[in-house]
C-alpha atoms as a PDB file:
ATOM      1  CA  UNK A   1       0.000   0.000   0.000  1.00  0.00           C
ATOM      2  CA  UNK A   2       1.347   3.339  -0.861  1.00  0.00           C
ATOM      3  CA  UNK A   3       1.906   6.236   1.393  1.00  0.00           C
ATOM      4  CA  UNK A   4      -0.059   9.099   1.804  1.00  0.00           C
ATOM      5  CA  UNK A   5      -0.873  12.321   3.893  1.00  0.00           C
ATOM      6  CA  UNK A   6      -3.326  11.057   6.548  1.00  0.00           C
ATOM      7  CA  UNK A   7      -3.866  14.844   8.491  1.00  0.00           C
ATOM      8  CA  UNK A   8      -2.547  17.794   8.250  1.00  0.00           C
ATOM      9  CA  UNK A   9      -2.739  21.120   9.622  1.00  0.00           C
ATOM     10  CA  UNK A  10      -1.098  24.847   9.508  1.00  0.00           C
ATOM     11  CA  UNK A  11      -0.407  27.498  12.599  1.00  0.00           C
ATOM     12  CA  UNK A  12       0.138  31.185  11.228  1.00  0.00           C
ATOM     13  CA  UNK A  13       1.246  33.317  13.936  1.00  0.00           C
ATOM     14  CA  UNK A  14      -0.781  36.177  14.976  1.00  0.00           C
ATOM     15  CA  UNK A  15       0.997  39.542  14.040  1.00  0.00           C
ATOM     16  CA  UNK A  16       0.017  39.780  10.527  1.00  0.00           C
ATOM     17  CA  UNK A  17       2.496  42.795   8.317  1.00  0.00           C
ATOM     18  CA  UNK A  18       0.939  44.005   5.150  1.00  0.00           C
ATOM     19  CA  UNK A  19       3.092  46.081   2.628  1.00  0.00           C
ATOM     20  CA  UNK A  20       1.258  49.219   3.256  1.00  0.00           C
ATOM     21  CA  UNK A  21       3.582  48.746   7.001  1.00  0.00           C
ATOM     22  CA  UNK A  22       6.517  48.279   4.828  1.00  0.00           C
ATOM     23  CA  UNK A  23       5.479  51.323   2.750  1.00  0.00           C
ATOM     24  CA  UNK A  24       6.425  53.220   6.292  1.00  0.00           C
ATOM     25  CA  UNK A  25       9.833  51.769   6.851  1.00  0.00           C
ATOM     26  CA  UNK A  26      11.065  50.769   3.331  1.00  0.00           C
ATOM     27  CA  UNK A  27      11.306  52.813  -0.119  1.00  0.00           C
ATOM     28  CA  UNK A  28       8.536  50.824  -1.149  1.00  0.00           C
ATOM     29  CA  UNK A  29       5.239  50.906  -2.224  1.00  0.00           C
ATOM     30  CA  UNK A  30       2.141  48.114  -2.007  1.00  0.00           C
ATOM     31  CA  UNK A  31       1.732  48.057  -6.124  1.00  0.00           C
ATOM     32  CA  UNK A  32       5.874  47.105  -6.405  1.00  0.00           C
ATOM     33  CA  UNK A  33       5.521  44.099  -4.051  1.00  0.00           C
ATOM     34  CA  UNK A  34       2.199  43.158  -5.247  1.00  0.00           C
ATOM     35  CA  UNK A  35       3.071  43.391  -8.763  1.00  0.00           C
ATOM     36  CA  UNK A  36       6.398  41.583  -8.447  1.00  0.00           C
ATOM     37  CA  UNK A  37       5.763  39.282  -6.120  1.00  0.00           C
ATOM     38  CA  UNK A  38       2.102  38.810  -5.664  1.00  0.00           C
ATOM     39  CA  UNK A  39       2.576  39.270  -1.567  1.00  0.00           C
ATOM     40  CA  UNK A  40      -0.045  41.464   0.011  1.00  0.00           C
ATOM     41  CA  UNK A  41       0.697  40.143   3.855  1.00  0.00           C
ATOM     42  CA  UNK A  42       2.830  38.121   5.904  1.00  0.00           C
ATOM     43  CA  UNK A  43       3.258  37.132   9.349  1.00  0.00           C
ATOM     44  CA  UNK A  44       5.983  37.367  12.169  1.00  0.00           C
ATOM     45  CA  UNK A  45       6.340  35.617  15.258  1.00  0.00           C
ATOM     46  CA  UNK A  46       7.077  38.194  17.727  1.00  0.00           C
ATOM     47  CA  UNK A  47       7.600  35.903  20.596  1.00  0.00           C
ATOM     48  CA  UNK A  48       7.382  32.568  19.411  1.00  0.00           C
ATOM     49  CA  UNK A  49      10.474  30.500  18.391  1.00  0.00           C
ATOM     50  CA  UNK A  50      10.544  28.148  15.601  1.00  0.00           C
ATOM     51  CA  UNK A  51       9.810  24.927  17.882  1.00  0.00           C
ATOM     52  CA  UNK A  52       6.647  26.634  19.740  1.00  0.00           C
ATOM     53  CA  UNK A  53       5.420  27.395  15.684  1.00  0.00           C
ATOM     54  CA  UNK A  54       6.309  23.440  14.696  1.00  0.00           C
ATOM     55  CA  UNK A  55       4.753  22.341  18.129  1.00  0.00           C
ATOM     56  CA  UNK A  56       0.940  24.345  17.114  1.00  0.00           C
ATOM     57  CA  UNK A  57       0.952  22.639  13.928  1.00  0.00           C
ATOM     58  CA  UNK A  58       1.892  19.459  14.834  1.00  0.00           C
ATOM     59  CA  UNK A  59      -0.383  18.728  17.557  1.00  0.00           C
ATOM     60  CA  UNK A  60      -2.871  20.193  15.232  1.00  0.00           C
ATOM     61  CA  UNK A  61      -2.201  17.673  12.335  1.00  0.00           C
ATOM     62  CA  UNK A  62      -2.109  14.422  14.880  1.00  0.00           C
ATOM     63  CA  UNK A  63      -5.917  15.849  16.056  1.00  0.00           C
ATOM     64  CA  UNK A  64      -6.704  15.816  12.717  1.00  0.00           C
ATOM     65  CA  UNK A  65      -5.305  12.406  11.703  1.00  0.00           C
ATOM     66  CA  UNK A  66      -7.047  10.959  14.299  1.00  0.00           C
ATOM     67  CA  UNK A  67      -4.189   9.064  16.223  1.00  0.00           C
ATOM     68  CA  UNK A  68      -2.187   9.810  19.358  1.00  0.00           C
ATOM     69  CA  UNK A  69       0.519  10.847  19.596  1.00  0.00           C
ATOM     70  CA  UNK A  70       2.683   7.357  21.186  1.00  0.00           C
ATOM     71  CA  UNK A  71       1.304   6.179  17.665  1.00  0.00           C
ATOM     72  CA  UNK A  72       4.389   7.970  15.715  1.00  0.00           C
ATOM     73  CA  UNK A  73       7.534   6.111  14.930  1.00  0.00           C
ATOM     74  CA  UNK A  74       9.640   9.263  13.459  1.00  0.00           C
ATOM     75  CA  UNK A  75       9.431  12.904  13.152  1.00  0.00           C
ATOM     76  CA  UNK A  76      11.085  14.866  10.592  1.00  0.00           C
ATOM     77  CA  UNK A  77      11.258  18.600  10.910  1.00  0.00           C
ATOM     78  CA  UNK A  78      12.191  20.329   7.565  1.00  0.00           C
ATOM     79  CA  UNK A  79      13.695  24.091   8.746  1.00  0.00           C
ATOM     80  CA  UNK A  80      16.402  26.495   7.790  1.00  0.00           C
ATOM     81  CA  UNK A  81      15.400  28.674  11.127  1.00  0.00           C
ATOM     82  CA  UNK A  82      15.584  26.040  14.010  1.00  0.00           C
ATOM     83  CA  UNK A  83      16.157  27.630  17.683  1.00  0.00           C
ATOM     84  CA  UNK A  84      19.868  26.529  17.777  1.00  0.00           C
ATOM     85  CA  UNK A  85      21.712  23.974  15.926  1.00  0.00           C
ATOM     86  CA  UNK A  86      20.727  21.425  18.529  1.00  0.00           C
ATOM     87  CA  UNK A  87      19.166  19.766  19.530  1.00  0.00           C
ATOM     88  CA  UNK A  88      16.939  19.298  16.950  1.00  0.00           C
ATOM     89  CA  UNK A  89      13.234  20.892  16.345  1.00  0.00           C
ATOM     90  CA  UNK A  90      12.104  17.020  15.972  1.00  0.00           C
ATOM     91  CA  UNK A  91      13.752  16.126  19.811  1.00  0.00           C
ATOM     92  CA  UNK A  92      11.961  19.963  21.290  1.00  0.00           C
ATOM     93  CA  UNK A  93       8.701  19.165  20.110  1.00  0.00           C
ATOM     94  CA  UNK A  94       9.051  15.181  20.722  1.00  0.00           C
ATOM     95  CA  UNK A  95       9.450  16.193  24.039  1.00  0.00           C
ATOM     96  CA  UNK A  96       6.623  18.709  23.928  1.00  0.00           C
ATOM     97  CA  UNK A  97       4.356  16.411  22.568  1.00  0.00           C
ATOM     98  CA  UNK A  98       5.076  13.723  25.275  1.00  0.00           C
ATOM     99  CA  UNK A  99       6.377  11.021  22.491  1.00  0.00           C
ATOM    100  CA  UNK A 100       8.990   8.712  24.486  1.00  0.00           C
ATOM    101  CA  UNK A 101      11.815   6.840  22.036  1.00  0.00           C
ATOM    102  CA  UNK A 102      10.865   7.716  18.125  1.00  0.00           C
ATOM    103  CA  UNK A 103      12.840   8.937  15.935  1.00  0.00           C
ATOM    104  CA  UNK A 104      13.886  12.463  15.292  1.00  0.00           C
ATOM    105  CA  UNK A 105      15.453  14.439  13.207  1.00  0.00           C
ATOM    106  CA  UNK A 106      15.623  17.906  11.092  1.00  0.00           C
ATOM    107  CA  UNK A 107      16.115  18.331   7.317  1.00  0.00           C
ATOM    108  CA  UNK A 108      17.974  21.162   5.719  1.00  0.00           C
ATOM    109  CA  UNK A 109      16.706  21.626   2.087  1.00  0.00           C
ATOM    110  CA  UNK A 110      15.260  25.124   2.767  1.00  0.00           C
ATOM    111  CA  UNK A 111      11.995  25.974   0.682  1.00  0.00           C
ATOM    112  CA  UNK A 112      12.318  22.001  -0.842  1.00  0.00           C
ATOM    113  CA  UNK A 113      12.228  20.987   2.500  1.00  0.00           C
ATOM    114  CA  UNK A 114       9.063  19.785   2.955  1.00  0.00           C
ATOM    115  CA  UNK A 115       8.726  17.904   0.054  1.00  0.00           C
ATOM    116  CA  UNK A 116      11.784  16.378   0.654  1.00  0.00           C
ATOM    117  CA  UNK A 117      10.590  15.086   4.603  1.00  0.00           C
ATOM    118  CA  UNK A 118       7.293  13.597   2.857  1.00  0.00           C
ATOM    119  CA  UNK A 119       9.426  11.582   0.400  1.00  0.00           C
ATOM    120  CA  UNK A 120      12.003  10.355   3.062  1.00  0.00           C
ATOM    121  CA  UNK A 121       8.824   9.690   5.010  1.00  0.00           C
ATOM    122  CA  UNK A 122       7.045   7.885   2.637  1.00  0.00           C
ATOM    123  CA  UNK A 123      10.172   5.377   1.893  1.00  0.00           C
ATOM    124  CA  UNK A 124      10.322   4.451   5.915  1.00  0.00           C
ATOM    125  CA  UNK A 125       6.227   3.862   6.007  1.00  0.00           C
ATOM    126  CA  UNK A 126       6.197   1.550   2.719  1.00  0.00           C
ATOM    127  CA  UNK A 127       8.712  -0.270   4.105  1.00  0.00           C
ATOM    128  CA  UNK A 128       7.124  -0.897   6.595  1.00  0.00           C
ATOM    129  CA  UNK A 129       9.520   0.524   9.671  1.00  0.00           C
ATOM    130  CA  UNK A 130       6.969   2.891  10.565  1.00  0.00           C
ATOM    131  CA  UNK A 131       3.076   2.976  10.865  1.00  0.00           C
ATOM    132  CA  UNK A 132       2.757   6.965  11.080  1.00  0.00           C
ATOM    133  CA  UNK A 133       5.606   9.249  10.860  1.00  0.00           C
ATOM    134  CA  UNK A 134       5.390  13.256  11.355  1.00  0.00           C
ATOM    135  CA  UNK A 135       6.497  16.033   9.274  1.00  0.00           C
ATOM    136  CA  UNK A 136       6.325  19.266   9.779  1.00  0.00           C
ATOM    137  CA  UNK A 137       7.928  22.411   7.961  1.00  0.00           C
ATOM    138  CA  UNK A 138       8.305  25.275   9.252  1.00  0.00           C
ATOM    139  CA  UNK A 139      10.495  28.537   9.178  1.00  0.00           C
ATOM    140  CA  UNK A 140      10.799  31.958  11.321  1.00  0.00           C
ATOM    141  CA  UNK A 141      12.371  33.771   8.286  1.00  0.00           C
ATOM    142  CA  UNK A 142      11.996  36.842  10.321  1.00  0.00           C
ATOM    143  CA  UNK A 143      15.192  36.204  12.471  1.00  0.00           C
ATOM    144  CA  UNK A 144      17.275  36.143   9.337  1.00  0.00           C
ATOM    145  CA  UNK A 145      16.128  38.461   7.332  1.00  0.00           C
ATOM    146  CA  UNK A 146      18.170  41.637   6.759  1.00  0.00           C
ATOM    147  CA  UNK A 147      16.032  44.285   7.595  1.00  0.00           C
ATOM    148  CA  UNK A 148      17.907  47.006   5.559  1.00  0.00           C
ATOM    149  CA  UNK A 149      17.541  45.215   2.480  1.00  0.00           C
ATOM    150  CA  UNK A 150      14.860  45.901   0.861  1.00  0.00           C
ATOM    151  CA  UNK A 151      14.600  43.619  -1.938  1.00  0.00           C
ATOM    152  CA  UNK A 152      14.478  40.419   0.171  1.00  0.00           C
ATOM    153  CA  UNK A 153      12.640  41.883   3.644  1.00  0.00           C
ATOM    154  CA  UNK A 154       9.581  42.166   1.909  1.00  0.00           C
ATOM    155  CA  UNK A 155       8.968  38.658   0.685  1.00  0.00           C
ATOM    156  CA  UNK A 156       9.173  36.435   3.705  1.00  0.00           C
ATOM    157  CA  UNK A 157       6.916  35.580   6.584  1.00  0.00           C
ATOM    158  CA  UNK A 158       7.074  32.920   9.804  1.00  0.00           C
ATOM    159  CA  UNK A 159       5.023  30.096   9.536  1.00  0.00           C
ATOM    160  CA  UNK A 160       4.750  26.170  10.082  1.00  0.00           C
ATOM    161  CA  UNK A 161       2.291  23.165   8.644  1.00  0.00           C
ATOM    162  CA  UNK A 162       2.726  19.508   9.707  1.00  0.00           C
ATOM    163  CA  UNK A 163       1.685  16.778   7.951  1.00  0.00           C
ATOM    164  CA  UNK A 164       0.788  12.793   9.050  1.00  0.00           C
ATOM    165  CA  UNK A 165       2.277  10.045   6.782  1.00  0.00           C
ATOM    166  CA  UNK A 166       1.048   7.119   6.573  1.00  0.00           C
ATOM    167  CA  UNK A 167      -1.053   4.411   4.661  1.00  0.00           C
ATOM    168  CA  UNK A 168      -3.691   5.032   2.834  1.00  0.00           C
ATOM    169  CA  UNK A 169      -6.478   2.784   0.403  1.00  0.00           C
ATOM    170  CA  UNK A 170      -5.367   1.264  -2.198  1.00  0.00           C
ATOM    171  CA  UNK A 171      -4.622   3.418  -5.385  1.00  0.00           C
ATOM    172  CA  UNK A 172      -4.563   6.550  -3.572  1.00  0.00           C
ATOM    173  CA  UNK A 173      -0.732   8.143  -1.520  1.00  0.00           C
ATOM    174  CA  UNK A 174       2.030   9.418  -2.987  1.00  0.00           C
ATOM    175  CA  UNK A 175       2.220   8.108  -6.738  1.00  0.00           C
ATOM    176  CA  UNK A 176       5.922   9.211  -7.640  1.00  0.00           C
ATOM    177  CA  UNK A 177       8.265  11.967  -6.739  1.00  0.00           C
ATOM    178  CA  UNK A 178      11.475  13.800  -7.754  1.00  0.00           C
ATOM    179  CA  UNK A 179      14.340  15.039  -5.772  1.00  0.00           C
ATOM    180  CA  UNK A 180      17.261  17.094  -6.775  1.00  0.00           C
ATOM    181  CA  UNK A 181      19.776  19.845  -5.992  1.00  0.00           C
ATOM    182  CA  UNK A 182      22.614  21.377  -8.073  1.00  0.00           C
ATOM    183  CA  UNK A 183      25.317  22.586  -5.567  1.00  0.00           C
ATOM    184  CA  UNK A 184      26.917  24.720  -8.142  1.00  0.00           C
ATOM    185  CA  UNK A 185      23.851  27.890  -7.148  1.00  0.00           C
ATOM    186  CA  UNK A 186      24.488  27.358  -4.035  1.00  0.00           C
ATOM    187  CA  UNK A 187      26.088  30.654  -4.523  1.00  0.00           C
ATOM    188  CA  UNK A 188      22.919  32.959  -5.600  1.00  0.00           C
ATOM    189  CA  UNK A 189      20.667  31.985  -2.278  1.00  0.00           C
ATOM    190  CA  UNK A 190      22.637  31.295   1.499  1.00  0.00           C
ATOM    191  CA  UNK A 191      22.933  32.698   4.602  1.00  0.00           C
ATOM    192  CA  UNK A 192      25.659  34.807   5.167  1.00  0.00           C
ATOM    193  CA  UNK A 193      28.247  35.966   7.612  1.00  0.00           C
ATOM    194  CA  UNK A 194      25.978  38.131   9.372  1.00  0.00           C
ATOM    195  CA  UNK A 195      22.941  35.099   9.783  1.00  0.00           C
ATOM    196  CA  UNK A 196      21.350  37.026   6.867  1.00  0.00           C
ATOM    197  CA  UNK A 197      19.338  35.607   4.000  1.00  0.00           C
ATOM    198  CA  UNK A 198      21.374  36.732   0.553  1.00  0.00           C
ATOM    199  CA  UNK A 199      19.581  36.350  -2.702  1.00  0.00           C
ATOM    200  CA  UNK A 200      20.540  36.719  -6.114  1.00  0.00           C
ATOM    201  CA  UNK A 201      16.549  37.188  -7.331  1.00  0.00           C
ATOM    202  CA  UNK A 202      17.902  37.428 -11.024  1.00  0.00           C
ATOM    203  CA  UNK A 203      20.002  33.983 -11.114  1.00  0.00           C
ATOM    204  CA  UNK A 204      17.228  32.084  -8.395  1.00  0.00           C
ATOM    205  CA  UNK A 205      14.096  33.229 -10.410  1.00  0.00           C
ATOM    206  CA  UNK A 206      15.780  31.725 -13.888  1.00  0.00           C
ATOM    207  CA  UNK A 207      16.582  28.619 -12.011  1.00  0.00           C
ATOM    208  CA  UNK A 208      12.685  28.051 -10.710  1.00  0.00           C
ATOM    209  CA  UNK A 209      10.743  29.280 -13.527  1.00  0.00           C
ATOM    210  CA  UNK A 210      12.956  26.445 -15.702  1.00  0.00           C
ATOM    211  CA  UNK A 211      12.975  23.348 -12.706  1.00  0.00           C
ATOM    212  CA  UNK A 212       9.086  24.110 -11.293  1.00  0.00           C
ATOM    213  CA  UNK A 213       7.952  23.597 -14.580  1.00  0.00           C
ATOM    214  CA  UNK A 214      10.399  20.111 -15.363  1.00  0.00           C
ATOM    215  CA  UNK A 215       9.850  18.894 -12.009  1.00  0.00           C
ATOM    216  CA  UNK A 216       6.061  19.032 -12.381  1.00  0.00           C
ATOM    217  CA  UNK A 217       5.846  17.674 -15.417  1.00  0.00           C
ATOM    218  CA  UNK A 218       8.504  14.781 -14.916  1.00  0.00           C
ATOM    219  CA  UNK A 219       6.730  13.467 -11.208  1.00  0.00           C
ATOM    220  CA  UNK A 220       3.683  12.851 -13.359  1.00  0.00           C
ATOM    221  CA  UNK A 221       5.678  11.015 -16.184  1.00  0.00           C
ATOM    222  CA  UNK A 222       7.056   9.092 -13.461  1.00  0.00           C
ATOM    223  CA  UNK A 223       3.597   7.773 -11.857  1.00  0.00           C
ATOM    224  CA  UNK A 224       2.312   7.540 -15.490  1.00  0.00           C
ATOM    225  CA  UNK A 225       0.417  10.247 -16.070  1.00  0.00           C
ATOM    226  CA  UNK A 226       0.254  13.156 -18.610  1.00  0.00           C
ATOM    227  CA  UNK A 227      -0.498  16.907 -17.762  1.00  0.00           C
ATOM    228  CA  UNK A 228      -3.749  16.122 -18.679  1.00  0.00           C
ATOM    229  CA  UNK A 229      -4.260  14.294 -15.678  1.00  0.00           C
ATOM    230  CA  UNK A 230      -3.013  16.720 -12.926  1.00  0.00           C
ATOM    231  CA  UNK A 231      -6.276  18.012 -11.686  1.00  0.00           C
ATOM    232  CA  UNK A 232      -4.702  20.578  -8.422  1.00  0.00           C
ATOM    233  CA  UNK A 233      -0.772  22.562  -8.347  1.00  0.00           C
ATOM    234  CA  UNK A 234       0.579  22.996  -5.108  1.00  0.00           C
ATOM    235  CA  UNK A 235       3.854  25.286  -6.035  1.00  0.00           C
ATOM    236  CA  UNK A 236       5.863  26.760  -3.569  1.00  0.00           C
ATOM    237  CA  UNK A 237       4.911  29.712  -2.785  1.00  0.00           C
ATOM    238  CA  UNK A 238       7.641  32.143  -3.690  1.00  0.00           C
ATOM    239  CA  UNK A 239       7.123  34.227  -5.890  1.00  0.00           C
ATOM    240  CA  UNK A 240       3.501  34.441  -8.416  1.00  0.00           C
ATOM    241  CA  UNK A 241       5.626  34.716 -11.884  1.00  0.00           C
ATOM    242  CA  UNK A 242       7.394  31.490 -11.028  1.00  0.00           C
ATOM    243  CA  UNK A 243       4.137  30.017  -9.793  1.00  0.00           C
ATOM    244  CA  UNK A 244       2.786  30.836 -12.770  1.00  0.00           C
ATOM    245  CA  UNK A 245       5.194  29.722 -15.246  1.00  0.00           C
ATOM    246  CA  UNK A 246       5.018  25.962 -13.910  1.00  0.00           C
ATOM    247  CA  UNK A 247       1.003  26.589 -13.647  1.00  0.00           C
ATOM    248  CA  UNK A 248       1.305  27.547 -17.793  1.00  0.00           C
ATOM    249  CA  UNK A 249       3.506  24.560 -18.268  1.00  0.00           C
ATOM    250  CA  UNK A 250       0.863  22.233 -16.588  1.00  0.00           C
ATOM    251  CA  UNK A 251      -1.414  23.943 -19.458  1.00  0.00           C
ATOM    252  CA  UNK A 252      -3.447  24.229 -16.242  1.00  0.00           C
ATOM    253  CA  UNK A 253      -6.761  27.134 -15.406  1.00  0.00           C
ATOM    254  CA  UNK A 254      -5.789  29.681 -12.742  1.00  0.00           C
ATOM    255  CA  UNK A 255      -8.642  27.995 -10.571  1.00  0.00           C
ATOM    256  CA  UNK A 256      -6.263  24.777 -10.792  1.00  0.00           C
ATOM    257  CA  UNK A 257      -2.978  26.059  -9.133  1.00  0.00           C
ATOM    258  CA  UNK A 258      -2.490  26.796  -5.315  1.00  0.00           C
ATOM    259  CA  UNK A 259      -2.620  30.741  -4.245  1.00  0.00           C
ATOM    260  CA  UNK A 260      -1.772  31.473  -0.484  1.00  0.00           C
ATOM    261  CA  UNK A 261       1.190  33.860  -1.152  1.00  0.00           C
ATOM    262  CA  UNK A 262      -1.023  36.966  -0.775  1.00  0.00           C
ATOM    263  CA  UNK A 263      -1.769  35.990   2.458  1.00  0.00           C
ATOM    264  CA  UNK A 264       1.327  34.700   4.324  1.00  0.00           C
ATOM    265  CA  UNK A 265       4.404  35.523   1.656  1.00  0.00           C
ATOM    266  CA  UNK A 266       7.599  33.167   1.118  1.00  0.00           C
ATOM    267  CA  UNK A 267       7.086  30.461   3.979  1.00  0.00           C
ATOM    268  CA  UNK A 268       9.988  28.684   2.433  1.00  0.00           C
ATOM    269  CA  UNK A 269       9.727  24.845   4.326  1.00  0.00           C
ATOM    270  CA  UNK A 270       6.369  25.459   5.775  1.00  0.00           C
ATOM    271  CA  UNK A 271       4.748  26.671   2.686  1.00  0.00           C
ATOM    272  CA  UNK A 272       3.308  23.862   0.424  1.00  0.00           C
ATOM    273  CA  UNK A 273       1.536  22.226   3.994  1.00  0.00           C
ATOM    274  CA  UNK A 274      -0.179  25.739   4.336  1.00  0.00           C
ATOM    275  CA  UNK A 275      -1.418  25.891   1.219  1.00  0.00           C
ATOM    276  CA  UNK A 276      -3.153  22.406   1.418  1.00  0.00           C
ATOM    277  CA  UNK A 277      -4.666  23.018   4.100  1.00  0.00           C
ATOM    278  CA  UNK A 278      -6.265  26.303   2.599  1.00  0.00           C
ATOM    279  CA  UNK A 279      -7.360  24.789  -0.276  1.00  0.00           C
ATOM    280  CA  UNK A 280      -8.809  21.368   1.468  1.00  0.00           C
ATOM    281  CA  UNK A 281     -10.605  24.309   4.043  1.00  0.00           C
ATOM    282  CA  UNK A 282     -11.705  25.742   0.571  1.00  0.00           C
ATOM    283  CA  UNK A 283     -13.185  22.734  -1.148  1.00  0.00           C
ATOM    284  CA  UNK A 284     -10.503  22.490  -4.281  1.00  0.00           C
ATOM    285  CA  UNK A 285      -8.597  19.551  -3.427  1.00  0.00           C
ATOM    286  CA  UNK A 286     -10.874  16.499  -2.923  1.00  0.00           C
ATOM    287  CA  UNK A 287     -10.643  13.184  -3.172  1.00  0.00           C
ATOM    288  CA  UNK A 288      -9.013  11.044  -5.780  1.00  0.00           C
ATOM    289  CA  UNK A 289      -7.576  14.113  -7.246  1.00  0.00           C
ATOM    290  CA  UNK A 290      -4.276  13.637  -8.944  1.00  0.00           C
ATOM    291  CA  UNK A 291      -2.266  16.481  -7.189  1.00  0.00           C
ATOM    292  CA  UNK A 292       1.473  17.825  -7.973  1.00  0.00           C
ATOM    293  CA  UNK A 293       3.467  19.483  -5.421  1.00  0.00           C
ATOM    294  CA  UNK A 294       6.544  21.074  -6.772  1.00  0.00           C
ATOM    295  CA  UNK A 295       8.861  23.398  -4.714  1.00  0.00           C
ATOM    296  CA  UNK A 296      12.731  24.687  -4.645  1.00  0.00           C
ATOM    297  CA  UNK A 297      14.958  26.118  -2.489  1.00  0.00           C
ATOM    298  CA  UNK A 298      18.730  26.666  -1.478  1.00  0.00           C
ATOM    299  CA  UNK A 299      21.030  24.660  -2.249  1.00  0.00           C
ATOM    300  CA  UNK A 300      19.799  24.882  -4.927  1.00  0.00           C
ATOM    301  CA  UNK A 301      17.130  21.818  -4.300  1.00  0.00           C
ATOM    302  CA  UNK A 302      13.657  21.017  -5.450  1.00  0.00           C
ATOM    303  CA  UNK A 303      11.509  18.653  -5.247  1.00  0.00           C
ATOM    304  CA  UNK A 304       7.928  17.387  -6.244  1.00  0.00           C
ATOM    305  CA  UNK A 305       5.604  14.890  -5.349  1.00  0.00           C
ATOM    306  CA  UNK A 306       2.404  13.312  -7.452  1.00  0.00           C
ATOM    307  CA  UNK A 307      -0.345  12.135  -5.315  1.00  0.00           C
ATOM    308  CA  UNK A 308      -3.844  10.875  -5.431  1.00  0.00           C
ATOM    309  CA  UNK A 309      -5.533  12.513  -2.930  1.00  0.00           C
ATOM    310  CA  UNK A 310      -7.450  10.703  -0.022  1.00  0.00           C
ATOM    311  CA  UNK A 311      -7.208   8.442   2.797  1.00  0.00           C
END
């Protein structure tokens, strides 16, 4: 039986930022960002650290999965942003969560991250080592963003979704997937010296209009299908041109692709879970859908996933 996404939830924290703030701090203006990026509002954990955000959305997704919590074998934590190198997110909210002895661990594949902790998921549950594993993605961008520039400020917001793998009917889960990074652009996205996000938008945009697009439309080559059959894109939620580009590829309506990045910005790990859960709360993903995620992210990574939707 193949793997699929049993629950899942989001947790957006409170203090929501919309560009006309920016407008008052930055040489800015709401129709640049808007136009540009498609990002009306974001939102910033003012208090809250990475783990508590991880911790909301987890306990969240396990509610709505309808297990306990003693029922997970493994967590995986996808994050750029975690509260110190370690230990982990996964071992914080383990702890948090009262789970004694699973695994846990966090994955570093920045905005792919979350596709990436579904796929390593979905490998341990079909093999059987696991009846339920966790994932969650999440990010507080806000602590390493560099508030004097501009350019990149603007785009990113604090955010986490969690997600409950495990088996589900026969012919519905996680049909095929693609993973893949290309350490030579490492050099246009990283953190730098002074723990602040540096981005080459030119040289990164390129690179994800061309792979969101590929990635998309290899994953459903890969379970057998043709674009035809994609009914629902999930992109990343970076940047609306590049969302747009692998929606066009897809030769998909604008009713068929994914749109949250108005309301939270670039999420980076925690983004593709949010947007589910909008759009199952919405009524455009139902069952037996044939859904493509597709994200990417430093490294430079990406990563997609074809699934038919359902327990």
């Amino acid at each position: 039986m193949n793997a699929g996404i049993i629950g899942i939830s989001k947790y957006i924290p409170p203090k929501r930022v919309s560009n006309a703030d920016y407008e008052k701090v930055f040489d800015t203006s709401d129709e640049w960002i808007r136009t540009r990026t498609g990002i009306e509002n974001r939102h910033i954990a003012e208090t809250e650290e990475t783990s508590d955000l991880a911790y909301n959305a987890a306990k969240q997704a396990i509610e709505n999965a309808g297990i306990t919590p003693q029922q997970i074998g493994m967590i995986l934590v996808a994050t750029v942003t975690q509260d110190q190198n370690f230990p982990s997110v996964a071992c914080q909210i383990q702890e948090r969560l009262g789970i004694t002895g699973c695994a846990a661990m966090d994955i570093s594949a920045a905005c792919s991250g979350f596709i990436y902790a579904t796929t390593i998921a979905k490998q341990f549950i079909e093999s059987n080592s696991y009846d339920y594993i966790l994932v969650v993605g999440v990010e507080k961008l806000s602590k390493i963003v560099d508030w004097e520039d501009r350019n990149t400020a603007v785009l990113f917001g604090d955010g986490a979704s969690a997600a409950i793998i495990g088996r589900v009917s026969e012919g519905r889960g996680i049909l095929s997937f693609e993973l893949g990074a290309d350490g030579t652009g490492g050099k246009h996205l990283y953190l730098d010296q002074q723990n602040h996000i540096f981005m080459n938008g030119r040289e990164v945009f390129k690179f994800a209009v061309r792979q969101m697009g590929e990635s998309a439309v290899n994953v459903l080559e890969k379970a057998g299908l043709t674009k035809d059959d994609c009914d629902y894109l999930v992109p990343h939620q970076a940047n609306i041109r590049i969302m747009e580009a692998a929606r066009e590829r897809l030769g998909l309506p604008e009713e068929k692709m994914s749109k949250t990045i108005h309301n939270y910005g670039n999420t980076s790990a925690a983004s593709i879970g949010i947007s589910i859960v909008d759009d199952l709360q919405a009524g455009k993903i139902k069952d037996d859908d044939i859904v493509v995620l597709v994200g990417f992210g430093g490294g430079l990574t990406w990563g997609a996933l074809a699934i038919k939707w359902g327990k």
